[in-house]
Structures are given as C-alpha cells and as structure tokens.
Protein backbone atom coordinates (compact mmCIF):
# COMPACT_ATOMS: atom_id res chain seq x y z
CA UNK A 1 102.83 32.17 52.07
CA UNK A 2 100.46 34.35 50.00
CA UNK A 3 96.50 34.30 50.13
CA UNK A 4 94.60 33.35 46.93
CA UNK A 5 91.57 35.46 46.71
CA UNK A 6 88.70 34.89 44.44
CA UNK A 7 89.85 37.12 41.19
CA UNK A 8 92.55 35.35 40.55
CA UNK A 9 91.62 32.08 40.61
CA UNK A 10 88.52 32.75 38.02
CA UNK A 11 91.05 35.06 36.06
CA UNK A 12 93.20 31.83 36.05
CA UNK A 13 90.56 29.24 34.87
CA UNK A 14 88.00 31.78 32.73
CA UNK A 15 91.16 33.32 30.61
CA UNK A 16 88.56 36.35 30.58
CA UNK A 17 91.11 39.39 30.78
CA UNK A 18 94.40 38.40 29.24
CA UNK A 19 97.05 40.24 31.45
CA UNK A 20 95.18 39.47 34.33
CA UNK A 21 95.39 35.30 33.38
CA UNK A 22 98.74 35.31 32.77
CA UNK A 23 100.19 36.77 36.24
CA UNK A 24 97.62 34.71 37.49
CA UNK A 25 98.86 31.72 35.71
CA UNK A 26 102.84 32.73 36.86
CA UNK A 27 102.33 32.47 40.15
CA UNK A 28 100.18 28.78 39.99
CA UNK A 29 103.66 28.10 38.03
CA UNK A 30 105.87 28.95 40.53
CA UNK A 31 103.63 27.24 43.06
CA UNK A 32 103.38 24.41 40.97
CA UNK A 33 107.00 24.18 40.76
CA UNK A 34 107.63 24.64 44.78
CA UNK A 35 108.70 28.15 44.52
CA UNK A 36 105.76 30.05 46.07
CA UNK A 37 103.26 28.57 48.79
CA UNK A 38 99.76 30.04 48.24
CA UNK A 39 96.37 29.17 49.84
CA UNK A 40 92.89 29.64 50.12
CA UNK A 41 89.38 29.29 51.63
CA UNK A 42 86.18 27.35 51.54
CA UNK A 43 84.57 30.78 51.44
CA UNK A 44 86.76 31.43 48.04
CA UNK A 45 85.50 27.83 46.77
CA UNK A 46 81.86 29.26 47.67
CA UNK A 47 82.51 33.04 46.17
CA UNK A 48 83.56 31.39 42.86
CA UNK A 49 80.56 28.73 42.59
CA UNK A 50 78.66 32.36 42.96
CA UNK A 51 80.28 34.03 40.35
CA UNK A 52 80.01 31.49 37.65
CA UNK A 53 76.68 30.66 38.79
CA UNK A 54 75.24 34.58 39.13
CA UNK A 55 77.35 36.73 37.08
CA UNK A 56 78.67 34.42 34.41
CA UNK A 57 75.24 32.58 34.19
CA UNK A 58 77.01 29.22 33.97
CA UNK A 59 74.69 25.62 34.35
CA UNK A 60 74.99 23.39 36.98
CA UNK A 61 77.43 21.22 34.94
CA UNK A 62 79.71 24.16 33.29
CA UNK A 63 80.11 25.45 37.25
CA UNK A 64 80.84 22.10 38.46
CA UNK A 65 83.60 21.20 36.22
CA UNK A 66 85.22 24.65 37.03
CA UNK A 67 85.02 23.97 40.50
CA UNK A 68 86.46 20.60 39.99
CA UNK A 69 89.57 22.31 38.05
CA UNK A 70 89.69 24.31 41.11
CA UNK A 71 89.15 21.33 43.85
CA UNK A 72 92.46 19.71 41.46
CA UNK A 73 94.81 22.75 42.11
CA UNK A 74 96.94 20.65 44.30
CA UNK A 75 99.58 23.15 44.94
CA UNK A 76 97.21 25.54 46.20
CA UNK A 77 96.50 25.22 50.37
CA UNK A 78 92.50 24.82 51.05
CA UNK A 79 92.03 22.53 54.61
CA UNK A 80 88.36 21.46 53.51
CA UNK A 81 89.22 20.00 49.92
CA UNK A 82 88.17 16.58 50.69
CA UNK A 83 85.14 18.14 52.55
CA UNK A 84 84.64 20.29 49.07
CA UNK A 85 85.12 17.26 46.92
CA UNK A 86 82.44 15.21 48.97
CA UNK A 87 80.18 18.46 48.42
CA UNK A 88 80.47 18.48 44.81
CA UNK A 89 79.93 14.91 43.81
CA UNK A 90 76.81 15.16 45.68
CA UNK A 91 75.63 18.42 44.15
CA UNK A 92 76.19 16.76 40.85
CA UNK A 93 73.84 14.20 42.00
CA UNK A 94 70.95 15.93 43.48
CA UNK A 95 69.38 18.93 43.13
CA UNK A 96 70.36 21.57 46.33
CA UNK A 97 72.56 23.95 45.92
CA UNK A 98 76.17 23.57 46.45
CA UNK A 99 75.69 25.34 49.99
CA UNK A 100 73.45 23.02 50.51
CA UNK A 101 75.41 19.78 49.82
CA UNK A 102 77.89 21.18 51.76
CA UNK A 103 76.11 21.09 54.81
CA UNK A 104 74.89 17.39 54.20
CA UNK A 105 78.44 16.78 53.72
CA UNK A 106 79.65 18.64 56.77
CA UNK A 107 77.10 17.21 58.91
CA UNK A 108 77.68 13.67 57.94
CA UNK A 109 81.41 14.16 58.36
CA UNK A 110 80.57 15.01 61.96
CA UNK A 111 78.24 11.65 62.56
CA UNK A 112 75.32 13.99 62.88
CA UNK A 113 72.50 11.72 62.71
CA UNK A 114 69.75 14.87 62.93
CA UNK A 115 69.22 17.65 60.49
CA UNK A 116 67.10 19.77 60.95
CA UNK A 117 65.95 22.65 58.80
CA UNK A 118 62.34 23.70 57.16
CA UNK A 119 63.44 23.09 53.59
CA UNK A 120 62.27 19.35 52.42
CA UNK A 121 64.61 18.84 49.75
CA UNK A 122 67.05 19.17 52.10
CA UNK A 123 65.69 17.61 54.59
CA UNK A 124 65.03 14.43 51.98
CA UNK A 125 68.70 14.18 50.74
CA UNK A 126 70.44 14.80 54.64
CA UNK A 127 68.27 11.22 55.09
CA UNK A 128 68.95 9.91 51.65
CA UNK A 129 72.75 10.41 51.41
C-alpha cells in the first residue's frame, strides 16, 4: 500500500509539470488496473481545495470540479469520500467554505442537532441544511 500525498494528485489532474504528471499518471494506471493499492486523506482532499483555491487562484466552481475529479478516483483509498462528497455538493450550494460544509456535513452525519459557533452564516446553513 503506498500513501498519496498532495503533489501528486494536483500534478495528476493540473498536467502543470510534464514529467511530474506522467509518473503521477503511471501509478493511478497501475492502481486503476489492480496492480498497486494507494490511499489518502481528508486532510489531502483539504490541502488540495487550498492549493487551487490560494496558490492557483482558482473560483469556487473551477476548484469544485477538480475536487470532484478527485472525490471520482475510485481506485484511490480515502475512508471519508461519501462524507467529502456530501461536503462538496453543499459547498456548491451555499456560500461557506469547504471547511465549513464539512463540518455541517460531519455534524449532521453524527445526528448532532446543536451547532454552535459565533459565525452566522454558519450558524444559518447548520439549521438550513
């Protein structure tokens, strides 16, 4: 099993720095096709939504598609991606941040009935969604 970190991923879906895309792309084939067994985290899911967001300057709807490519990589391990998929339909919806949406989505998963936090948007769309 080998851990998927952030780089490659984005060096994967961005095609940014050539050599870097295809090794990145040769191992998503060989996990694709059964040979390898990669996965990753919710905080690499987070870390990339960051990087397109910050450093790329990508919009709301450039970041989420990416992220939805990502969420679609079936052959690559991530134990919240039903969680994550929740989180991004909803921050395509509203406007919070994808941490944000998370949380709703987290908290709701949980049958938290309660949110509480000093930010009113947030507040607003834990009781609206």
């Amino acid at each position: 099993m080998m851990f998927i970190d952030t780089n490659y991923i984005l060096r994967f879906l961005l095609k940014d720095i050539n050599n870097q895309h295809l090794t990145a792309k040769n191992l998503f084939l060989s996990a694709s096709e059964g040979k390898s067994v990669l996965i990753t985290s919710t905080i690499v899911f987070f870390e990339i939504y960051w990087v397109l967001s910050s450093y790329y300057e990508r919009n709301k709807t450039e970041v989420a598609n990416v992220l939805e490519k990502v969420l679609s990589l079936n052959f690559i391990k991530l134990e919240e991606r039903e969680l994550l998929f929740k989180s991004l339909s909803l921050f395509k919806k509203i406007n919070l941040d994808l941490e944000d949406c998370y949380n709703i989505c987290y908290a709701k998963s949980k049958g938290i009935r309660s949110f509480k936090t000093f930010d009113k948007k947030l507040d607003t769309a834990f009781g609206k969604n």
